[in-house]
N, C-alpha and C. Protein backbone atom coordinates (compact mmCIF):
# COMPACT_ATOMS: atom_id res chain seq x y z
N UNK A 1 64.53 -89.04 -40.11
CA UNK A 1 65.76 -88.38 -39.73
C UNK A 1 66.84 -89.43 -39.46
N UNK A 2 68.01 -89.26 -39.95
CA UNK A 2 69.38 -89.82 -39.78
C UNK A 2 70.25 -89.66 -38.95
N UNK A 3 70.64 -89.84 -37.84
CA UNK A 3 71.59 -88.92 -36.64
C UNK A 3 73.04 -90.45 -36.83
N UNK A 4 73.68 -89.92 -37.07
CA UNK A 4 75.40 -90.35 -37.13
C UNK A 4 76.14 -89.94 -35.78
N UNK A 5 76.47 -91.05 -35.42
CA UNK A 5 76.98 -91.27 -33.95
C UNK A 5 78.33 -90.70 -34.10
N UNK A 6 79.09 -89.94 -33.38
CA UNK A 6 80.44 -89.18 -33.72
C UNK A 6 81.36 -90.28 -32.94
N UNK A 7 82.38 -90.41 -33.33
CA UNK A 7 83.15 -92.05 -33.09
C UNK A 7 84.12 -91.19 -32.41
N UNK A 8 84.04 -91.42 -30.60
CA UNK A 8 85.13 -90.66 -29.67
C UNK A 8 85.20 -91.78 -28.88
N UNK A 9 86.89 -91.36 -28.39
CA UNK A 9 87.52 -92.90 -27.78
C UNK A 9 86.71 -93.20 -26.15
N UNK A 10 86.17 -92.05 -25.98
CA UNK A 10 85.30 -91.99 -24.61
C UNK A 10 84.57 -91.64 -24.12
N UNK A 11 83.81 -91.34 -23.36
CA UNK A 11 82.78 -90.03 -22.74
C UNK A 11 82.05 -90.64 -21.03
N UNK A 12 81.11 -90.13 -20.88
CA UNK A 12 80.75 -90.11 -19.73
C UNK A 12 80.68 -91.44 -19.05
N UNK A 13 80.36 -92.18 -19.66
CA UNK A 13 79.74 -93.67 -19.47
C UNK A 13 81.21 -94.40 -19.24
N UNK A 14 82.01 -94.19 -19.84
CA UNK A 14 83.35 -94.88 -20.69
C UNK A 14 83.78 -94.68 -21.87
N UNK A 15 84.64 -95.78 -22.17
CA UNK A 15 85.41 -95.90 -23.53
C UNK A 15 86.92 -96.87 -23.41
N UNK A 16 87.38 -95.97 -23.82
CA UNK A 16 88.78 -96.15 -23.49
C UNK A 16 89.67 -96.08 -22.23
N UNK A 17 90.45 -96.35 -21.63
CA UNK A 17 91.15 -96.50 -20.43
C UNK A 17 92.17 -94.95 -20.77
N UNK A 18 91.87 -94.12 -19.51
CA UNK A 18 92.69 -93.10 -19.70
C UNK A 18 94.26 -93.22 -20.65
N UNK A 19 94.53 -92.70 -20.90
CA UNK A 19 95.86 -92.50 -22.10
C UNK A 19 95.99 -92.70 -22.89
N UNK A 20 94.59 -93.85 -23.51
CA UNK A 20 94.87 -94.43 -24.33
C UNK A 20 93.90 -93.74 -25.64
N UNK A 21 94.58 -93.59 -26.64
CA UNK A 21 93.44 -92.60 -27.88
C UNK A 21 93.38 -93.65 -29.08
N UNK A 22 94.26 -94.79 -29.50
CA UNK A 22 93.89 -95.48 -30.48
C UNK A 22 93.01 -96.93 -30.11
N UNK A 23 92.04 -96.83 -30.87
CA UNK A 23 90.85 -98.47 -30.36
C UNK A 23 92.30 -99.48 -30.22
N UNK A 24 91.94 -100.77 -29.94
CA UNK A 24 92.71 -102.00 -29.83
C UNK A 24 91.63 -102.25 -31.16
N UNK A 25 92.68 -103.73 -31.56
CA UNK A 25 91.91 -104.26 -32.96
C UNK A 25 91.57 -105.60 -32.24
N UNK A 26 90.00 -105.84 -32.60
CA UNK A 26 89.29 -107.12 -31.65
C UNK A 26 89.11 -107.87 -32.73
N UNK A 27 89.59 -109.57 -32.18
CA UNK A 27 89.43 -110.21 -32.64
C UNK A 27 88.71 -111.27 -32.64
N UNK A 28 87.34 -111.62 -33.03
CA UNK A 28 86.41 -112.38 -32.36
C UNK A 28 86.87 -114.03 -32.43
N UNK A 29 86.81 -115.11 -32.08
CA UNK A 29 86.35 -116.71 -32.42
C UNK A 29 85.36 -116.95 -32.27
N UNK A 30 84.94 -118.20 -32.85
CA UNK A 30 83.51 -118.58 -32.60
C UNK A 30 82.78 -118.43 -31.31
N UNK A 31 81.81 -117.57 -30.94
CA UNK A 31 81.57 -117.82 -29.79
C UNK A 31 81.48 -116.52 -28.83
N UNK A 32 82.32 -115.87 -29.25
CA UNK A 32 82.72 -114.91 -28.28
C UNK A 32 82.13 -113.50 -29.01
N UNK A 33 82.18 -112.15 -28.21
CA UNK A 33 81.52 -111.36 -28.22
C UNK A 33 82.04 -109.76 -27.99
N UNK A 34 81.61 -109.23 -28.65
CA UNK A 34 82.38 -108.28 -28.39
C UNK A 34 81.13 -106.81 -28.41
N UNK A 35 81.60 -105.30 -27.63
CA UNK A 35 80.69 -104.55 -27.73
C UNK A 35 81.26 -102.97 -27.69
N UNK A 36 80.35 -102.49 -28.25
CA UNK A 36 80.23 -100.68 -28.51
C UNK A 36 79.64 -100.30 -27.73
N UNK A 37 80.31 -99.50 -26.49
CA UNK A 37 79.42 -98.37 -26.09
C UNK A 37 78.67 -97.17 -26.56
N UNK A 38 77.30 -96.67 -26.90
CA UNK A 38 76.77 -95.72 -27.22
C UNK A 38 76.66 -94.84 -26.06
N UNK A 39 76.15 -93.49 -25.97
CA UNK A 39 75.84 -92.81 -25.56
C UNK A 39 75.05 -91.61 -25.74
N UNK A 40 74.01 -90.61 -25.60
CA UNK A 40 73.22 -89.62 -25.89
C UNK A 40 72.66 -88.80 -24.81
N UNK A 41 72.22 -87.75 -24.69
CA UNK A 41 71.66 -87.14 -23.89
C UNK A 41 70.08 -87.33 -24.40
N UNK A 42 69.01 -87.12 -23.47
CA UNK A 42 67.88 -87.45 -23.95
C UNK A 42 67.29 -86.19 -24.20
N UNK A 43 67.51 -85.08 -23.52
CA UNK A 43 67.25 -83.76 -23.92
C UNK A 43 68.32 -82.84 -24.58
N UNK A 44 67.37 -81.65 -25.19
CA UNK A 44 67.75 -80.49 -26.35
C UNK A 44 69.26 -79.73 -24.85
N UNK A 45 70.26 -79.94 -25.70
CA UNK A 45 71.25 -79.19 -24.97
C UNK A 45 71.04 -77.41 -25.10
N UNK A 46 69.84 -77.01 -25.91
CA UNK A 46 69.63 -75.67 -25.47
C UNK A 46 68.55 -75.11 -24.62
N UNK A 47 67.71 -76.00 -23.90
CA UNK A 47 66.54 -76.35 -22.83
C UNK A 47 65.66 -76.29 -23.58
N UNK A 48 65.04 -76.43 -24.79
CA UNK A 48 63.98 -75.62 -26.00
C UNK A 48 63.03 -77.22 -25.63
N UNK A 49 63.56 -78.44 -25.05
CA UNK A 49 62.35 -79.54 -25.24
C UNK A 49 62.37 -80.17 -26.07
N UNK A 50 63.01 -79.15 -27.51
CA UNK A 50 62.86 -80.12 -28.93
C UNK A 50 63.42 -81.16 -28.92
N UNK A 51 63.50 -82.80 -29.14
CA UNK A 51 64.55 -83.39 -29.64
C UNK A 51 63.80 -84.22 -30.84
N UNK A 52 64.30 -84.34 -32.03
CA UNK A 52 63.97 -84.84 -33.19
C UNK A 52 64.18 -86.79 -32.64
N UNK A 53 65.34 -86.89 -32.25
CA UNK A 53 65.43 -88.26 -31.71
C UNK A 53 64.33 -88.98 -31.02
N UNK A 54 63.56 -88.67 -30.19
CA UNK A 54 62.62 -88.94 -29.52
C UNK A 54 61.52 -89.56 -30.54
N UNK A 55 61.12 -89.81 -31.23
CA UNK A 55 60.51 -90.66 -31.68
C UNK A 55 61.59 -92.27 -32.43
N UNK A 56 62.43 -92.00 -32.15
CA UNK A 56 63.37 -93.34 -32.87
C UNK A 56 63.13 -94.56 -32.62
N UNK A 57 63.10 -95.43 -33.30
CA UNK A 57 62.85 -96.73 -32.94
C UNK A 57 63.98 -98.22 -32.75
N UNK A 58 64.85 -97.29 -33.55
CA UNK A 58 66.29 -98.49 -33.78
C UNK A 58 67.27 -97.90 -34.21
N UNK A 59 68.82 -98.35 -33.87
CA UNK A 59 69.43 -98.01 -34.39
C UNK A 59 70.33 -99.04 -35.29
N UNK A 60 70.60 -98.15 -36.36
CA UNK A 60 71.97 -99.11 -37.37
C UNK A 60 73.19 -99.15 -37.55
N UNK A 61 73.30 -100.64 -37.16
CA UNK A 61 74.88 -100.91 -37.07
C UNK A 61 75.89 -101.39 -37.76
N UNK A 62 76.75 -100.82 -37.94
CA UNK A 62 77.62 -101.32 -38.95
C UNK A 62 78.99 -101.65 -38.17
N UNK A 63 79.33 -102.97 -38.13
CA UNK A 63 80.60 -103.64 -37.41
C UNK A 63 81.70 -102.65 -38.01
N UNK A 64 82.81 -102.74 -37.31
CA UNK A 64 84.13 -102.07 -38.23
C UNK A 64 84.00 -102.72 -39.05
N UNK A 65 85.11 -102.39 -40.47
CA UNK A 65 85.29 -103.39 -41.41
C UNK A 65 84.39 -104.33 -42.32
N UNK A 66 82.78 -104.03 -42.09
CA UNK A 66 81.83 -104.42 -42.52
C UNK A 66 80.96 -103.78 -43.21
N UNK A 67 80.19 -103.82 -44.34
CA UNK A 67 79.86 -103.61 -45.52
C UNK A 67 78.16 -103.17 -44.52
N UNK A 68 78.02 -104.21 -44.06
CA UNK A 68 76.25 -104.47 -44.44
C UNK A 68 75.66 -104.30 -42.88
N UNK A 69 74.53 -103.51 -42.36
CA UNK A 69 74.32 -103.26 -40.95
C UNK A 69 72.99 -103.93 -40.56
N UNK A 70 72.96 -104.31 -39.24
CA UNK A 70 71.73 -104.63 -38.81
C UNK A 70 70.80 -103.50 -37.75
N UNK A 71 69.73 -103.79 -37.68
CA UNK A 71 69.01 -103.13 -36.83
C UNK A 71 69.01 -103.71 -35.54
N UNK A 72 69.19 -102.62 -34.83
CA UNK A 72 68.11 -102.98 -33.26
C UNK A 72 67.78 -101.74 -32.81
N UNK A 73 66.79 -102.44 -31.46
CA UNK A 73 65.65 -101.43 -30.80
C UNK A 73 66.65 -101.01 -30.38
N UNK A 74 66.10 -99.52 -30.22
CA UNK A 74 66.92 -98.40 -29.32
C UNK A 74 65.49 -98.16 -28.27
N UNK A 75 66.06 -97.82 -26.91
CA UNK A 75 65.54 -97.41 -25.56
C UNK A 75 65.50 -96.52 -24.91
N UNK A 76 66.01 -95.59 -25.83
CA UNK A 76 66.26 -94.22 -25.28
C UNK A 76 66.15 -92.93 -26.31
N UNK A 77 65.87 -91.46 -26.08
CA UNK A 77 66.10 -90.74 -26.66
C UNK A 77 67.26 -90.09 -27.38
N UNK A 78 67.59 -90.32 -28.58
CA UNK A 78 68.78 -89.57 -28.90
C UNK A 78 68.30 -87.99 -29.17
N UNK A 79 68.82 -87.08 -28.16
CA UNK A 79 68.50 -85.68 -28.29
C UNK A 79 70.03 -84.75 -28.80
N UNK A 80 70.70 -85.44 -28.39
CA UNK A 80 72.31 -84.69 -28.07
C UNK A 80 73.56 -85.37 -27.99
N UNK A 81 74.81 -84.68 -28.43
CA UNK A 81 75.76 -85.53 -28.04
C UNK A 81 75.73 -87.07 -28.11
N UNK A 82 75.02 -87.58 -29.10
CA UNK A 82 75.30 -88.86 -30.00
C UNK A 82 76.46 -89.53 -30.26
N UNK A 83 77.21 -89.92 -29.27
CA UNK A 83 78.84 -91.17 -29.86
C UNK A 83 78.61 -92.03 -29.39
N UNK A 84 79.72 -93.15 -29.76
CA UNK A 84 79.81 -94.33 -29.82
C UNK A 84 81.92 -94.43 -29.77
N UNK A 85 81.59 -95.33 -28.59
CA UNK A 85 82.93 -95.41 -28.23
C UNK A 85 83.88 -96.68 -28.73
N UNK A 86 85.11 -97.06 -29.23
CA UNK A 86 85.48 -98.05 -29.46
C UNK A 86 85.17 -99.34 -29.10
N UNK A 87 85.02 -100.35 -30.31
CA UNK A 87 84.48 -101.82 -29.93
C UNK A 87 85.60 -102.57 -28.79
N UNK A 88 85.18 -103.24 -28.22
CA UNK A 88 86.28 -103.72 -27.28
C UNK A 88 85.21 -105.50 -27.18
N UNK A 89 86.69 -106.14 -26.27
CA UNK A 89 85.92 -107.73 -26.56
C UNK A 89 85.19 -107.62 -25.16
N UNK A 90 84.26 -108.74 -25.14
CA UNK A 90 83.33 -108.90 -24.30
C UNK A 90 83.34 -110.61 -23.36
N UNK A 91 83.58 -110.19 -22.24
CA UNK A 91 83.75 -111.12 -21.44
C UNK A 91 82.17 -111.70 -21.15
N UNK A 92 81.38 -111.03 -21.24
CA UNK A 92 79.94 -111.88 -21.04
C UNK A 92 79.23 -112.63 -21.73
N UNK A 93 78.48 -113.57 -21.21
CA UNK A 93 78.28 -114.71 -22.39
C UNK A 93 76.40 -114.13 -22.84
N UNK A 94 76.82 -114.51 -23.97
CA UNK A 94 75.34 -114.00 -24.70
C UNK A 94 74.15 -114.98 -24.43
């Protein structure tokens, strides 16, 4: 199964800074880092238990502007409400 993350400027966790609805355009240098918030519910938003996500192992990423995606482990159930909020730069060092 394939689940496509719906690209919203915000949600529960974060995103965007209230008012604001268009991403900023990030610009990396050597070195520096930048990140996507995801988000999901781990259960069936109709109480049924089902979630197809629950067995997932990784998800795939594709940078803006980039052709070709990599994998990583995912840690959680994707059951519901699947987005991913604008890339923004990252002050923490990797």
């Amino acid at each position: 199964m394939v689940a496509n993350a719906a690209r919203t400027p915000s949600g529960y966790l974060g995103g965007l800074p209230q008012g604001h609805s268009a991403p900023p355009r990030v610009v990396l240098g050597p070195g520096q880092s930048a990140y996507a918030l995801i988000e999901a519910l781990d259960a069936a938003t109709d109480g049924s238990g089902a979630c197809a996500g629950r067995a997932a192992t990784a998800l795939l990423v594709t940078a803006p502007d980039q052709r070709s995606s990599t994998s990583l482990p995912v840690a959680f159930a994707i059951c519901a409400d699947f987005a991913v909020h604008p890339v923004v730069a990252s002050t923490a060092q990797p």
